[in-house]
Protein backbone atom coordinates (compact mmCIF):
# COMPACT_ATOMS: atom_id res chain seq x y z
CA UNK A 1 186.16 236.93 61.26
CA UNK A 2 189.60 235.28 60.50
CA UNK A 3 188.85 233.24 57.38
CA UNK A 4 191.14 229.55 57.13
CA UNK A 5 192.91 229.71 53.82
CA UNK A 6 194.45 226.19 54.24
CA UNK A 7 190.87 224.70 55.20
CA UNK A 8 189.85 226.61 52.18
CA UNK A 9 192.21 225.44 49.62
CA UNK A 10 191.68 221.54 50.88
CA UNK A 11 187.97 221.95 49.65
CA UNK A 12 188.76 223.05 46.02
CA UNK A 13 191.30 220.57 45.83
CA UNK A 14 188.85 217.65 47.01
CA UNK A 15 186.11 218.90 44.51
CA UNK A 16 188.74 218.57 41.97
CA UNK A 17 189.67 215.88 42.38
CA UNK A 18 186.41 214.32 43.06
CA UNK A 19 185.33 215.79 39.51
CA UNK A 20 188.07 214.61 37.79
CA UNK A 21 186.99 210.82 39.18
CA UNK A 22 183.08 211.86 37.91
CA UNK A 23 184.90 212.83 34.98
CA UNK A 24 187.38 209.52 34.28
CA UNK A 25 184.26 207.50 35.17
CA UNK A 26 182.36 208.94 32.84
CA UNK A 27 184.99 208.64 29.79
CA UNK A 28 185.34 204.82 31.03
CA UNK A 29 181.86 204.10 30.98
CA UNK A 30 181.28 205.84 27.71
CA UNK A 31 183.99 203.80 26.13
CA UNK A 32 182.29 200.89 27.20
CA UNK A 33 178.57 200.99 26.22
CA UNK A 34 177.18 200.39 22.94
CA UNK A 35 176.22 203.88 21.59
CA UNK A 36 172.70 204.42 20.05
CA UNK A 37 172.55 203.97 16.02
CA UNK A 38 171.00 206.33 13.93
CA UNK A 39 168.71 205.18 11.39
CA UNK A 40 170.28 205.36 7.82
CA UNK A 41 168.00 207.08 5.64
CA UNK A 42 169.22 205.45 2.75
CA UNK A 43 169.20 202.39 3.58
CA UNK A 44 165.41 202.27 5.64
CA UNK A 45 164.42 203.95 1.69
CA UNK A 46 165.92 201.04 0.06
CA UNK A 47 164.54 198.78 2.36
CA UNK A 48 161.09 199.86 1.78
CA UNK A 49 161.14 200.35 -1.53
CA UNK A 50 161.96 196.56 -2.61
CA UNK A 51 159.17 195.22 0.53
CA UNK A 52 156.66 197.54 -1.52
CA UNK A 53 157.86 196.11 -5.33
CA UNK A 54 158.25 192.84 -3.59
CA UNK A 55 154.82 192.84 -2.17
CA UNK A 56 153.20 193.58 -5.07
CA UNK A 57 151.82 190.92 -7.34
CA UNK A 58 153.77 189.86 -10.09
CA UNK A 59 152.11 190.82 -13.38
CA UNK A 60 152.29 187.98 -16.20
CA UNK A 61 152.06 188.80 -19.57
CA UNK A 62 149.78 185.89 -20.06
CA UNK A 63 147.59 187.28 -17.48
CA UNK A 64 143.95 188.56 -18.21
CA UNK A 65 144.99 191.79 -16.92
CA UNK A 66 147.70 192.50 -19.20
CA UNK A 67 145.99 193.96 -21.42
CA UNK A 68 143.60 196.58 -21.05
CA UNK A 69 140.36 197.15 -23.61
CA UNK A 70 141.60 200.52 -24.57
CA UNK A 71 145.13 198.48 -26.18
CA UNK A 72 142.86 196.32 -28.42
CA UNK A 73 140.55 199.08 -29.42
CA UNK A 74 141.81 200.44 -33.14
């Protein structure tokens, strides 16, 4: 079985150079689409934090709840 070096050799060098298309492609196309943001820890904390001190109900001093029976007892 005689084996066909030259025959050989033009197949490597088309899958090279068909993966180094795949591979431009891909770094073009990666340049170009928006990448997925992580969620910031911090900030989603922060966030939270004031919609929970926010969402509460203001307390007035004036208000009947203000103070408690235990204060007034002496």
């Amino acid at each position: 079985m005689e084996e066909n070096w030259y025959a050989l050799e033009q197949q490597i060098r088309d899958r090279l150079t068909e993966a180094r298309a795949a591979a431009r492609i891909r770094t073009l196309t990666a340049k170009l689409a928006p990448t997925a943001r992580r969620p910031n820890a911090a900030g989603t904390t922060i966030v939270r934090l004031a919609n929970w001190v926010l969402g509460r109900p203001m307390r007035s001093p004036w208000s009947s709840h203000a103070r408690s029976p235990r204060c007034e007892r002496r």
